[in-house]
C-alpha atoms as a PDB file:
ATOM      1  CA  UNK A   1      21.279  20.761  -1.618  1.00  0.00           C
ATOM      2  CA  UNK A   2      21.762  17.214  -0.557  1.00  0.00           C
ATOM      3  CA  UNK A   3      24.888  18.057   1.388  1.00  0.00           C
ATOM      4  CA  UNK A   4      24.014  19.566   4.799  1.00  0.00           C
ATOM      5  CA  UNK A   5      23.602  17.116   7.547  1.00  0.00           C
ATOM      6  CA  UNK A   6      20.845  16.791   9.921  1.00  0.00           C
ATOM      7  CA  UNK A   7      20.806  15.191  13.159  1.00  0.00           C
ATOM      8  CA  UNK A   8      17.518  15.326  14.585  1.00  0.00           C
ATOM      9  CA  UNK A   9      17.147  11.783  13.981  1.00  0.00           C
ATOM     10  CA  UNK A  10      19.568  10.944  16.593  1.00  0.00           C
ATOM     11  CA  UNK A  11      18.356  12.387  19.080  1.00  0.00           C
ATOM     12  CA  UNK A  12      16.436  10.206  21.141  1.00  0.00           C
ATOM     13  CA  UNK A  13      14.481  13.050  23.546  1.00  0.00           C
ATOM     14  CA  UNK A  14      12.723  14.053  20.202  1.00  0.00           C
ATOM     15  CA  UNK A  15      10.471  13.288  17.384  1.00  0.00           C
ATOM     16  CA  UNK A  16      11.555  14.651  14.161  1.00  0.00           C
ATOM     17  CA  UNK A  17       9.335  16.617  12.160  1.00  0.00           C
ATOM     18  CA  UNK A  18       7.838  14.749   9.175  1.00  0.00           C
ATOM     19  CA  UNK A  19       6.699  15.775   5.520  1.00  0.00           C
ATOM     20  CA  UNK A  20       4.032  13.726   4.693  1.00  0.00           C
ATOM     21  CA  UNK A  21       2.907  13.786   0.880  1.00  0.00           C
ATOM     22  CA  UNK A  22      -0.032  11.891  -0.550  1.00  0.00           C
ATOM     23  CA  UNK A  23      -3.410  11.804   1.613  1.00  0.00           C
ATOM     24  CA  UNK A  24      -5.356   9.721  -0.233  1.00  0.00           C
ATOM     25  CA  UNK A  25      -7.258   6.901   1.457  1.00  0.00           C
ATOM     26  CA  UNK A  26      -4.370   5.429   2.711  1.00  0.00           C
ATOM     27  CA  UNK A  27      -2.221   8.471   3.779  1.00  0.00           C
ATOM     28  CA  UNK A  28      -4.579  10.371   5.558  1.00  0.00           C
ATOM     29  CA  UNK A  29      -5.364   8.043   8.587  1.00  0.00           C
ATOM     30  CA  UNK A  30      -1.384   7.326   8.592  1.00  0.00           C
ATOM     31  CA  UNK A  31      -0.498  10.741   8.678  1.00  0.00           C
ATOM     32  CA  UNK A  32      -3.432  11.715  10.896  1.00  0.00           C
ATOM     33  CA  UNK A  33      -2.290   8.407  13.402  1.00  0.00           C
ATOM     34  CA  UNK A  34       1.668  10.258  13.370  1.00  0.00           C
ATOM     35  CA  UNK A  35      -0.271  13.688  14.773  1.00  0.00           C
ATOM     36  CA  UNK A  36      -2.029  11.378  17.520  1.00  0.00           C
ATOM     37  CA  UNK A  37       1.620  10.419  18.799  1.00  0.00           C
ATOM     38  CA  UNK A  38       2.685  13.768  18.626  1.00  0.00           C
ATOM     39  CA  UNK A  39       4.433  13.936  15.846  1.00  0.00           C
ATOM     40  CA  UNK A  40       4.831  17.665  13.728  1.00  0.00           C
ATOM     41  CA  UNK A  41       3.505  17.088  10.611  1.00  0.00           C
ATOM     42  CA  UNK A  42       3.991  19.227   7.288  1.00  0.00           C
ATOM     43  CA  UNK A  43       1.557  17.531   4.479  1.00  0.00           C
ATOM     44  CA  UNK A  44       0.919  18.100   0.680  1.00  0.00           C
ATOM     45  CA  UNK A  45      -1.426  16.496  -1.530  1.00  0.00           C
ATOM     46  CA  UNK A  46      -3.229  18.138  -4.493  1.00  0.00           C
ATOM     47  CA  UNK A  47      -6.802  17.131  -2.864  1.00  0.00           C
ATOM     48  CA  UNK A  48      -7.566  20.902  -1.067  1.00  0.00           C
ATOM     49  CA  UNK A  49     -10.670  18.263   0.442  1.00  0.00           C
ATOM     50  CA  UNK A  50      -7.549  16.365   1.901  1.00  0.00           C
ATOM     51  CA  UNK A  51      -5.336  18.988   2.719  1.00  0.00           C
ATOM     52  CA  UNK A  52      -8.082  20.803   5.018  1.00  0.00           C
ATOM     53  CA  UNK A  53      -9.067  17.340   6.715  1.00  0.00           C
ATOM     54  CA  UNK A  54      -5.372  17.068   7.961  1.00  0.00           C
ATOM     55  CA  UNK A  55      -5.198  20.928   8.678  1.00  0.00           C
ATOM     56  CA  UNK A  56      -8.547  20.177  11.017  1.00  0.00           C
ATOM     57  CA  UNK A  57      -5.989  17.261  12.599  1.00  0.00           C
ATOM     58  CA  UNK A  58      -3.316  19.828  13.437  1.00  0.00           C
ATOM     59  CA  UNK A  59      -1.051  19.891  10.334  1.00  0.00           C
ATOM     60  CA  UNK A  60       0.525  22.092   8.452  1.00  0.00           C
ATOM     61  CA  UNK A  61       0.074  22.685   4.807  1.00  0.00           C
ATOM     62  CA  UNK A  62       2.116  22.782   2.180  1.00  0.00           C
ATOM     63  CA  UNK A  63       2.206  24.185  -1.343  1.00  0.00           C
ATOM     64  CA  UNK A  64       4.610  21.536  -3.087  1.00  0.00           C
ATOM     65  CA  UNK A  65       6.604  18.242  -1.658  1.00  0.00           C
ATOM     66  CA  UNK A  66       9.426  20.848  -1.438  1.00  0.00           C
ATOM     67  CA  UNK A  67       7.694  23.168   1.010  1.00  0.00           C
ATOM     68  CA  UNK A  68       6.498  20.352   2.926  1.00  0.00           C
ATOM     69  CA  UNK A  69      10.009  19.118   3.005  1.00  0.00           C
ATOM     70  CA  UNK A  70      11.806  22.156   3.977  1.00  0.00           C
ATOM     71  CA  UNK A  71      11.533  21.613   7.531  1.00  0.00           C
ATOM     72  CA  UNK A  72      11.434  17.541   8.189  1.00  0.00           C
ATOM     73  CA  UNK A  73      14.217  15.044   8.830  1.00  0.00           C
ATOM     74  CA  UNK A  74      11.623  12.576   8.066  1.00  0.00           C
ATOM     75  CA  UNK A  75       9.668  11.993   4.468  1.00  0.00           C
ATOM     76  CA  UNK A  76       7.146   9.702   3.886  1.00  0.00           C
ATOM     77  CA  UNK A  77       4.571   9.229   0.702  1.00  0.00           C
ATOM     78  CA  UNK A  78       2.488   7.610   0.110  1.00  0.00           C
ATOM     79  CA  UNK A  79       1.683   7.806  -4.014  1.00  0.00           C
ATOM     80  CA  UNK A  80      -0.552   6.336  -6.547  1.00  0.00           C
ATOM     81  CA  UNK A  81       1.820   4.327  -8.941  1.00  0.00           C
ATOM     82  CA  UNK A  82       5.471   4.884  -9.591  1.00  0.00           C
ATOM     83  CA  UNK A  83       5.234   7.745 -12.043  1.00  0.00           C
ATOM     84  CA  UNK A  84       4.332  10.044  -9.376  1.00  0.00           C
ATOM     85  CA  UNK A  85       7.116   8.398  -6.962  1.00  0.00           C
ATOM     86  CA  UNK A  86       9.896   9.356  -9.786  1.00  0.00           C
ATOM     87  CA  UNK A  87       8.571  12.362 -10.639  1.00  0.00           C
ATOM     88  CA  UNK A  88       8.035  13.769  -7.029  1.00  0.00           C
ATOM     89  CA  UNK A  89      11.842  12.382  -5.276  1.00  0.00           C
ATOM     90  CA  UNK A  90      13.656  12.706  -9.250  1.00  0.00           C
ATOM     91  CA  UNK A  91      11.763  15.334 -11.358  1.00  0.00           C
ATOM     92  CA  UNK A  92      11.424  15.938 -15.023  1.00  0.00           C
ATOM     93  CA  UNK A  93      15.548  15.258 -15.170  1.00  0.00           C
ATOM     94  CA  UNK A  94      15.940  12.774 -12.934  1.00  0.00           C
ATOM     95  CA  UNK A  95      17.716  15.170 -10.943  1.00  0.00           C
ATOM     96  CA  UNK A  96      15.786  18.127  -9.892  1.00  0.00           C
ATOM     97  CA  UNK A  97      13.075  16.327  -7.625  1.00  0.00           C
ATOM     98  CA  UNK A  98      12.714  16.427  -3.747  1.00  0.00           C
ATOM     99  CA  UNK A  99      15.847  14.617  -3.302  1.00  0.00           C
ATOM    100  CA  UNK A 100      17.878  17.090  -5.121  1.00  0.00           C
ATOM    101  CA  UNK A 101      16.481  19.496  -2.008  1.00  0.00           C
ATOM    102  CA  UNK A 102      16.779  16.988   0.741  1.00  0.00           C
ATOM    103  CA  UNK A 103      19.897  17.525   3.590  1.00  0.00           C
ATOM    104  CA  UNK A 104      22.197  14.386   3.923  1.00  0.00           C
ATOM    105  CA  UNK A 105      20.847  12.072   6.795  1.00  0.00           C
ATOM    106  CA  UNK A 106      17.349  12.706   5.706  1.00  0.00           C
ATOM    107  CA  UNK A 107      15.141   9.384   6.495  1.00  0.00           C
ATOM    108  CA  UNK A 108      12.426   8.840   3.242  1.00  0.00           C
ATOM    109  CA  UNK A 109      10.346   6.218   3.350  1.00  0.00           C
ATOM    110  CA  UNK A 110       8.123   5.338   0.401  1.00  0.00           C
ATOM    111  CA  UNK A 111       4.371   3.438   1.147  1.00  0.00           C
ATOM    112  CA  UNK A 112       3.354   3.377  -2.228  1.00  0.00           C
ATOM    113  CA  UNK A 113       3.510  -0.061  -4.036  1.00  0.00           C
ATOM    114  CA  UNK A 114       5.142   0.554  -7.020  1.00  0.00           C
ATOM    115  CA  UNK A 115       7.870  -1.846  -9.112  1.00  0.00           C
ATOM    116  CA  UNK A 116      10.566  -2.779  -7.291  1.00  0.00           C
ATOM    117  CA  UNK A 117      13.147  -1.814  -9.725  1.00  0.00           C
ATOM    118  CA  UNK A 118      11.438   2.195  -9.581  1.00  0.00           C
ATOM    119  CA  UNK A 119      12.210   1.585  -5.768  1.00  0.00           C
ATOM    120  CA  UNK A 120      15.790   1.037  -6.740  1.00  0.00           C
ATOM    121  CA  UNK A 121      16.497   3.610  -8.878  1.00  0.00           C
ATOM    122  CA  UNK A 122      14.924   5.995  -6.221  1.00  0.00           C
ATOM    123  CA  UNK A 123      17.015   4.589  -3.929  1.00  0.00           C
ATOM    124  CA  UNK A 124      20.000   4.845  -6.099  1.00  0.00           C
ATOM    125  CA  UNK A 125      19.747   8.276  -6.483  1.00  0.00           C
ATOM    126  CA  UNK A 126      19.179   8.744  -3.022  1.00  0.00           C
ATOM    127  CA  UNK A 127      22.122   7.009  -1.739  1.00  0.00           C
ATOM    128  CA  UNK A 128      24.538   8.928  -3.757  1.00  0.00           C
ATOM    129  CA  UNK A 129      23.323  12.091  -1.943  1.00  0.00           C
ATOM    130  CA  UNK A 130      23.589  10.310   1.540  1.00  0.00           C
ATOM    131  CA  UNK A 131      19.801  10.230   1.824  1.00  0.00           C
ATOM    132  CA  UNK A 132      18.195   6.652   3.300  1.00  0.00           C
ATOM    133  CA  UNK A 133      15.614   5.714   1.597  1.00  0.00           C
ATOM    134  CA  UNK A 134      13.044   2.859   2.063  1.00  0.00           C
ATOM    135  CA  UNK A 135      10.407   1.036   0.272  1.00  0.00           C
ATOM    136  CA  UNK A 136       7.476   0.251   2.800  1.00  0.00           C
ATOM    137  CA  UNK A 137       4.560  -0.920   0.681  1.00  0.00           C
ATOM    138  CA  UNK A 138       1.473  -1.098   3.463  1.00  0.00           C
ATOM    139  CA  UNK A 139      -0.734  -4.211   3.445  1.00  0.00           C
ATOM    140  CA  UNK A 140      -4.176  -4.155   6.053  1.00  0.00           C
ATOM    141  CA  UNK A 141      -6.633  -1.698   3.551  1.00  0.00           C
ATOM    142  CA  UNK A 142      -8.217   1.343   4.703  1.00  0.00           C
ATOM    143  CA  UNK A 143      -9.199  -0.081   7.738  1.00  0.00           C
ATOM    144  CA  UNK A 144      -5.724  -0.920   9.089  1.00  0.00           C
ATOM    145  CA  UNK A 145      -4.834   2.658   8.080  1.00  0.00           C
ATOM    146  CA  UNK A 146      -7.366   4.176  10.225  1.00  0.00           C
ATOM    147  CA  UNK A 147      -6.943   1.830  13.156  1.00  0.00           C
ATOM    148  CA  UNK A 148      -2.773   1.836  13.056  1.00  0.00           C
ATOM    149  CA  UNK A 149      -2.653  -1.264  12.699  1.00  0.00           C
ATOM    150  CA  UNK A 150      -1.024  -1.582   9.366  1.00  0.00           C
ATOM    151  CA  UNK A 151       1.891  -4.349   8.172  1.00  0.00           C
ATOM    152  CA  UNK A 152       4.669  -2.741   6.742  1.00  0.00           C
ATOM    153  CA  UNK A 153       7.280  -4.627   4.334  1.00  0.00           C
ATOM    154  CA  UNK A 154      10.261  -2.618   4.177  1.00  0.00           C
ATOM    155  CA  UNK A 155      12.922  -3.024   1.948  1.00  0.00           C
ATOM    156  CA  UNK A 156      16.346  -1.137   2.333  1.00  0.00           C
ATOM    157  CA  UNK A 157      19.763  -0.513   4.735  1.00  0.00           C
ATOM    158  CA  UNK A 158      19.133  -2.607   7.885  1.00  0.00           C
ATOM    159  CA  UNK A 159      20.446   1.327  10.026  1.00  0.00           C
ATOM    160  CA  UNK A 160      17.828   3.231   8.073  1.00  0.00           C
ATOM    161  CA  UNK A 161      15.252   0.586   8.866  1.00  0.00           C
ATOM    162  CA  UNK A 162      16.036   0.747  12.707  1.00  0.00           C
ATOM    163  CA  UNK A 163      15.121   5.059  12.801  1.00  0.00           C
ATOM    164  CA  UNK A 164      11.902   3.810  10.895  1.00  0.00           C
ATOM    165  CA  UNK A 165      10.607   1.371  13.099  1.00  0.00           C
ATOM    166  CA  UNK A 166       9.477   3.724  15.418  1.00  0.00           C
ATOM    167  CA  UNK A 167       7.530   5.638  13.415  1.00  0.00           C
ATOM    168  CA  UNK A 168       5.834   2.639  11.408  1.00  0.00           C
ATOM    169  CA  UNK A 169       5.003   1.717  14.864  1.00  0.00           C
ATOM    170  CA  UNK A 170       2.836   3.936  15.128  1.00  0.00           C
ATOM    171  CA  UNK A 171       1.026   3.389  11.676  1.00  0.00           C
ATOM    172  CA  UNK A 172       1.196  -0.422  11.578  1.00  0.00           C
ATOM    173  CA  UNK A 173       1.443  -3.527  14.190  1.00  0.00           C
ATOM    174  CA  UNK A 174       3.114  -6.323  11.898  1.00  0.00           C
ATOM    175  CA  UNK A 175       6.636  -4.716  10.214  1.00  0.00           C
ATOM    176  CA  UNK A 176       8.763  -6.570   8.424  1.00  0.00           C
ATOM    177  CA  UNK A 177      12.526  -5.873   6.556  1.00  0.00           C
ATOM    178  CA  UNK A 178      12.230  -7.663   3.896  1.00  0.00           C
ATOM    179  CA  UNK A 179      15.655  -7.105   2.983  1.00  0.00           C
ATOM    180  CA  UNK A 180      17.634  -4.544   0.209  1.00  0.00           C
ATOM    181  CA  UNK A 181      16.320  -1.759  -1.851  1.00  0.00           C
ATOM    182  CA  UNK A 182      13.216  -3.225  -3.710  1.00  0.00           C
ATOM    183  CA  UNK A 183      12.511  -6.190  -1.361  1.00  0.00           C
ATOM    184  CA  UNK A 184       9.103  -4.568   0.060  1.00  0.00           C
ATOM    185  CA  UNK A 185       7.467  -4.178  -2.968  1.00  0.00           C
ATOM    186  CA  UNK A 186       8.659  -8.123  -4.473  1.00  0.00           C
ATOM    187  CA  UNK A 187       7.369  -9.293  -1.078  1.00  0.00           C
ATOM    188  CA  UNK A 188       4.365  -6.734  -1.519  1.00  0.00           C
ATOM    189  CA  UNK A 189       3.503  -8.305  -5.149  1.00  0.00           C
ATOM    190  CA  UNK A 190       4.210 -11.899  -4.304  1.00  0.00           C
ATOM    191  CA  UNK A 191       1.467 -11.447  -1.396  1.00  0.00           C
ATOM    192  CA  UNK A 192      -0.717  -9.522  -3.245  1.00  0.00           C
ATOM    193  CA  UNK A 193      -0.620 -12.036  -6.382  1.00  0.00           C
ATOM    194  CA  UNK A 194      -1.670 -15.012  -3.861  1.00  0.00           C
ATOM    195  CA  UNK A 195      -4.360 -13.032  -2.561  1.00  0.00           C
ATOM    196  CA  UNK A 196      -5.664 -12.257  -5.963  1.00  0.00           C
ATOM    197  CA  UNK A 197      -5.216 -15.962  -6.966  1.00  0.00           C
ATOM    198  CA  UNK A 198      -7.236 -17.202  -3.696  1.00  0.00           C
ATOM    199  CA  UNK A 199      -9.977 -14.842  -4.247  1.00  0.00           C
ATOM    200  CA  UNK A 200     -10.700 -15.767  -7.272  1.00  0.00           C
ATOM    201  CA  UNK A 201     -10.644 -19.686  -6.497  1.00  0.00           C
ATOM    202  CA  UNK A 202     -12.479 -19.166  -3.269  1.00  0.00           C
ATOM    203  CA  UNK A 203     -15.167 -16.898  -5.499  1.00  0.00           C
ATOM    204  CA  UNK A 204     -15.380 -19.662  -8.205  1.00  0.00           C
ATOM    205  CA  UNK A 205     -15.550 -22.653  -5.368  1.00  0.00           C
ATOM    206  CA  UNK A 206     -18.576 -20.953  -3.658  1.00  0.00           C
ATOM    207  CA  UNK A 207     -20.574 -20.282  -7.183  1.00  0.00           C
ATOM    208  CA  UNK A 208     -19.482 -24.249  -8.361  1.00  0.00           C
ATOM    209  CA  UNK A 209     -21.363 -24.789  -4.692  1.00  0.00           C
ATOM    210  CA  UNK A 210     -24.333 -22.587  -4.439  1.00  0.00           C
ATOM    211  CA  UNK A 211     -25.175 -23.172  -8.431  1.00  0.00           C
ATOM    212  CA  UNK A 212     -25.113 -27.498  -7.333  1.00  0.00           C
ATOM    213  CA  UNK A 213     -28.204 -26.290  -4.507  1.00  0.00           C
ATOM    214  CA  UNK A 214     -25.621 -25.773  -1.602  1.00  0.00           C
ATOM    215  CA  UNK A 215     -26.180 -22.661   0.962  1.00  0.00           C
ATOM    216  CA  UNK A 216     -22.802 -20.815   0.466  1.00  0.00           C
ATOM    217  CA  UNK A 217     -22.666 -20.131   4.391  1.00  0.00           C
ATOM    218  CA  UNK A 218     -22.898 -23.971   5.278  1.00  0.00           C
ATOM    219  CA  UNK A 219     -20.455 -24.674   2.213  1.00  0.00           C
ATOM    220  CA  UNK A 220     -17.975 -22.196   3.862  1.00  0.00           C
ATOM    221  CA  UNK A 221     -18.191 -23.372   6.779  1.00  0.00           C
ATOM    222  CA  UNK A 222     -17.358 -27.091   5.132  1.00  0.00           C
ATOM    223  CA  UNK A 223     -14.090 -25.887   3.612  1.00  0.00           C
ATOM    224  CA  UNK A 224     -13.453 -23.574   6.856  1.00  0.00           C
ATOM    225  CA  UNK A 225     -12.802 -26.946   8.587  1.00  0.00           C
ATOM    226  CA  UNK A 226     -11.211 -28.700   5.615  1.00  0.00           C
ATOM    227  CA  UNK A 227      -8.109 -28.384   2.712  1.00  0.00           C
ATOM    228  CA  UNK A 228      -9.426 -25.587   1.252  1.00  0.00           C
ATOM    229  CA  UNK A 229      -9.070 -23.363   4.237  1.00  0.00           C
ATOM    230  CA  UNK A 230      -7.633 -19.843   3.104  1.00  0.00           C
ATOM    231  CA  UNK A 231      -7.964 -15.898   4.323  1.00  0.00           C
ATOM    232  CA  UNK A 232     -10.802 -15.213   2.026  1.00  0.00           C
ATOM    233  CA  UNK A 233     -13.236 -17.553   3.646  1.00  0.00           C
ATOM    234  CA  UNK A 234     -11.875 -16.932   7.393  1.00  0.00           C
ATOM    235  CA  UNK A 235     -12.229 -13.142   7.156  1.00  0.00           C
ATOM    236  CA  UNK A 236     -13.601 -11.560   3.855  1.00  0.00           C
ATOM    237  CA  UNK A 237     -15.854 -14.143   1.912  1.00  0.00           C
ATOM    238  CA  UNK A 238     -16.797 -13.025  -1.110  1.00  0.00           C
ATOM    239  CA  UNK A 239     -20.436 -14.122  -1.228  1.00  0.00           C
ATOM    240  CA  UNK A 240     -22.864 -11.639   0.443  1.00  0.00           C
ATOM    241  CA  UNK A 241     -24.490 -11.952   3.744  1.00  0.00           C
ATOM    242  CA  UNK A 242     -22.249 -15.186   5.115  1.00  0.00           C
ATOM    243  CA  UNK A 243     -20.176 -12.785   7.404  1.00  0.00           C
ATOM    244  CA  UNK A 244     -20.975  -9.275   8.557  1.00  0.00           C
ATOM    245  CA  UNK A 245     -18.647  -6.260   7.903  1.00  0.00           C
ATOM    246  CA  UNK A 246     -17.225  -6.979   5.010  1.00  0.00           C
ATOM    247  CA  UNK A 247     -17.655  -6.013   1.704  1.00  0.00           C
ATOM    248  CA  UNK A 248     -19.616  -8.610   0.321  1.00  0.00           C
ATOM    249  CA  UNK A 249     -22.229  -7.812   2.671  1.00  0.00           C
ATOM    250  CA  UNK A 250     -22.214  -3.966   1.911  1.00  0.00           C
ATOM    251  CA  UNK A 251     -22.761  -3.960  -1.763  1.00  0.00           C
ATOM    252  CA  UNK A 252     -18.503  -4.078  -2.402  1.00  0.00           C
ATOM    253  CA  UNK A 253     -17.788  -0.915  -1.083  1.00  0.00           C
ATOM    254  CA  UNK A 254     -15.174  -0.042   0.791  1.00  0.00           C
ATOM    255  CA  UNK A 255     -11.962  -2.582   1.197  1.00  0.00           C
ATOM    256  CA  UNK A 256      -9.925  -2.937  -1.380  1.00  0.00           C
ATOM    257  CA  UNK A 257     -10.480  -1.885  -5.172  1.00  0.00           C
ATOM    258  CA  UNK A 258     -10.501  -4.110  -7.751  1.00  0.00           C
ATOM    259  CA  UNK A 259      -8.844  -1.598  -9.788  1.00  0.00           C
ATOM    260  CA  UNK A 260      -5.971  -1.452  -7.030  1.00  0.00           C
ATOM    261  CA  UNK A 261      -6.137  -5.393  -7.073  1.00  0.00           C
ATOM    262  CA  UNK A 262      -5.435  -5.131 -10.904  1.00  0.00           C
ATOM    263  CA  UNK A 263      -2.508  -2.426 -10.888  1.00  0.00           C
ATOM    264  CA  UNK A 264      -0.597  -5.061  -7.900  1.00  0.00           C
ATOM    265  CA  UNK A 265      -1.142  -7.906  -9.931  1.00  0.00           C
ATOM    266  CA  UNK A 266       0.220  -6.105 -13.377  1.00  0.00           C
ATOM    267  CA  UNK A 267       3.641  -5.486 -11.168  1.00  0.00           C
ATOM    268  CA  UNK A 268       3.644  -9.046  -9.887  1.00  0.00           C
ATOM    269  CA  UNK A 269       3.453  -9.721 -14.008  1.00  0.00           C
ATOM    270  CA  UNK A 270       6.483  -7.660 -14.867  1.00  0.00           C
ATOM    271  CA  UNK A 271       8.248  -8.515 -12.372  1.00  0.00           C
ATOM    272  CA  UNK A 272       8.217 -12.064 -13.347  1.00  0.00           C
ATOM    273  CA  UNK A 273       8.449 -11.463 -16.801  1.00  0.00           C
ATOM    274  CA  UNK A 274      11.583  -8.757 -16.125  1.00  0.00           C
ATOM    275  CA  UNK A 275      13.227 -12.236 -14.060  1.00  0.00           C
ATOM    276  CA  UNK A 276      12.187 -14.407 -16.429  1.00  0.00           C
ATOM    277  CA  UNK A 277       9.460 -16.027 -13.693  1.00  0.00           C
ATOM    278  CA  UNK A 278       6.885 -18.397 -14.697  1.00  0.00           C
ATOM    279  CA  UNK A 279       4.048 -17.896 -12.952  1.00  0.00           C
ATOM    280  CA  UNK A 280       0.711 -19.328 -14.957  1.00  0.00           C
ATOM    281  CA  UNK A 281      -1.557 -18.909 -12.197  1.00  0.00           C
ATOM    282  CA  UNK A 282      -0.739 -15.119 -11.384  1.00  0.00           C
ATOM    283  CA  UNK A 283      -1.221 -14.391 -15.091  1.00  0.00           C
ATOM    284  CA  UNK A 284      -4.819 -16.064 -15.041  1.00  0.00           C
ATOM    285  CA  UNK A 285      -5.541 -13.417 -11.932  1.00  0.00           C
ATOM    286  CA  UNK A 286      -4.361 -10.696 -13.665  1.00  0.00           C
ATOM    287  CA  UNK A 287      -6.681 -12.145 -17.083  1.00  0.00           C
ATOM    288  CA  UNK A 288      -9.676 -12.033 -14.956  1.00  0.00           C
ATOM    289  CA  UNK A 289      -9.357  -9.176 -12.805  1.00  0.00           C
ATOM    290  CA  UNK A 290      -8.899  -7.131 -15.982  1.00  0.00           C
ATOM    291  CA  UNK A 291     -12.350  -8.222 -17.697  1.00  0.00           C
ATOM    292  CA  UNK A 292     -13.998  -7.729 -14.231  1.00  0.00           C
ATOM    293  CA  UNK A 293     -12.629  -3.913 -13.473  1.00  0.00           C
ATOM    294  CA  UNK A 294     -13.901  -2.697 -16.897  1.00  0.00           C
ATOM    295  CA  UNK A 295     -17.019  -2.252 -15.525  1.00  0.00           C
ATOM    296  CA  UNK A 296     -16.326  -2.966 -11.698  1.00  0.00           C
ATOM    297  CA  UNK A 297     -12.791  -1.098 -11.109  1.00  0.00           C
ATOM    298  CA  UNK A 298     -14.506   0.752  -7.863  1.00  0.00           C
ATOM    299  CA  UNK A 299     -15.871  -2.552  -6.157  1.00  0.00           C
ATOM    300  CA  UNK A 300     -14.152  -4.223  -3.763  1.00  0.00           C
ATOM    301  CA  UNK A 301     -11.629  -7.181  -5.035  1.00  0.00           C
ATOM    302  CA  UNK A 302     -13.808  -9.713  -3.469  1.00  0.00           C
ATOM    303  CA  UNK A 303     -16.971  -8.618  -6.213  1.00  0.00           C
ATOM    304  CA  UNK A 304     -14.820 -10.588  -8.554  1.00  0.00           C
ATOM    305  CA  UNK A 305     -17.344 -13.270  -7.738  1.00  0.00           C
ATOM    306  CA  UNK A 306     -20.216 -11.010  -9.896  1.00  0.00           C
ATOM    307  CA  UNK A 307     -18.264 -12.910 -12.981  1.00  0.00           C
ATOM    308  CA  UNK A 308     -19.962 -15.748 -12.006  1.00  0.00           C
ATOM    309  CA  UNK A 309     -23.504 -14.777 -10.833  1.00  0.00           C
ATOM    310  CA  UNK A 310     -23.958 -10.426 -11.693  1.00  0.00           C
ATOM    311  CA  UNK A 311     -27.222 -10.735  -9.521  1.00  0.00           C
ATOM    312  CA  UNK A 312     -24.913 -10.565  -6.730  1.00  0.00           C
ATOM    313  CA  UNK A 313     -23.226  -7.074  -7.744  1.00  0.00           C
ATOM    314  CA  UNK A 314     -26.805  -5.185  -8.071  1.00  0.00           C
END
């Protein structure tokens, strides 16, 4: 296909219908947030546990990315690594995937944080079909999903980015265009590499601390008020019981995975090393989270203080 045009995305007295495909932790409360604002919503995931929770929402269900596509001017994913991106929109070929079955005009939009150059060759082969396509990597963790209110860093065609908005509106409250094809996910990486880098510091800061007789609550609160101020220690300090409703405090579950921490920080790597990037730092993050999610992938990012004290991850 890839020829016939659709137009329901112009039409302002409308919403178009959407294919949503991936409804893991992350895509089910975005997809389930699109049904809250009316949106008609044709879903596919291999999960039947996921597939009947969005069913129970008011979904339809689909049998492949192709059924759930067959009907939507809209497609949005939301996929575990960028195998599964190419081999859902390209196929086996790299040419008989969704796209190959998508109308010209369609709007995709891709929320999984993958490399930025398997965003651009997505979007490549998109573009030469008249499809727009987007990278919109998601930042804000399960709990932004759930509540809508997600930031989305979009990369792609500044027209196909306005007929987005709307509808990441309704998933997220921050959204950014980052810029071309592939922008999202560098600006994705970047972030997430600082936030790995931070954690880590703030972790080892607060051990250094608590091990020299200091209360890691009054010791937070120092560097709260001082130099050392970051995001860790404002809302998601790694050492248990200083705040409530975090991690930390709830054995490290929930949040953010330290296995997911480890697979953004491996793109930031080859990303700089594909652009020839020093970044020392980053690759000491990436070092450490890999010894720590050999045996503590399914903990939250912030347990990446147990390296210091493993009392704390029992």
């Amino acid at each position: 296909m890839g020829t016939k045009d659709t137009s329901t995305m112009d039409n302002n007295n409308s919403k178009p219908n959407i294919a949503f495909i991936g409804l893991g932790n992350m895509g089910a409360p975005m997809a389930e947030n699109l049904l809250k604002a009316g949106y008609a919503l044709s879903v596919f995931d291999l999960s039947d546990a996921a597939t009947k929770r969005l069913k129970q929402a008011g979904a339809s269900v689909a049998e492949s990315p192709k059924d759930a596509a067959s009907n939507a001017q809209v497609v949005i994913s939301m996929l575990p690594a960028g195998q599964h991106v190419h081999s859902v929109y390209l196929g086996d070929s790299g040419s008989d995937g969704l796209l190959a079955e998508l109308p010209k005009g369609t709007l995709v939009i891709d929320s999984s944080t993958i490399a930025a150059a398997d965003a651009r060759t997505v979007a490549e082969a998109a573009s030469k079909l008249g499809i727009d396509f987007l990278d919109a990597p998601v930042s804000g963790g399960t709990g932004g999903a759930v509540a809508g209110s997600l930031t989305f860093i979009v990369g792609g065609d500044a027209a196909a980015f306005a007929k987005a908005e709307p509808i990441l509106a309704v998933m997220g409250k921050n959204i950014f265009h980052a810029g071309e094809h592939g922008a999202g996910q560098v600006a994705k990486i970047c972030n997430n590499m600082l936030l790995g880098i931070l954690m880590a510091g703030t972790a080892e800061a607060i051990n250094l601390g608590v091990k020299n007789g200091l209360d890691p609550k009054v010791l937070s609160d120092i560097m709260l008020q001082s130099s050392g101020r970051n995001w860790t220690l404002e809302v998601y300090n790694p050492y248990p019981k200083v705040m409530e409703n975090v991690p930390s405090s709830n054995g490290y579950q929930g949040g953010f995975m330290s296995k997911l921490m480890q697979k953004d920080l491996n793109l930031a790597m080859q990303t700089a090393q594909d652009t020839e990037v020093e970044t020392p730092m980053g690759a000491k993050a990436t070092e450490l989270y890999a010894s720590h999610t050999v045996e503590n992938g399914d903990k939250d990012f912030s347990s990446i203080i147990g390296r210091h004290d493993v009392s704390l991850l029992s």
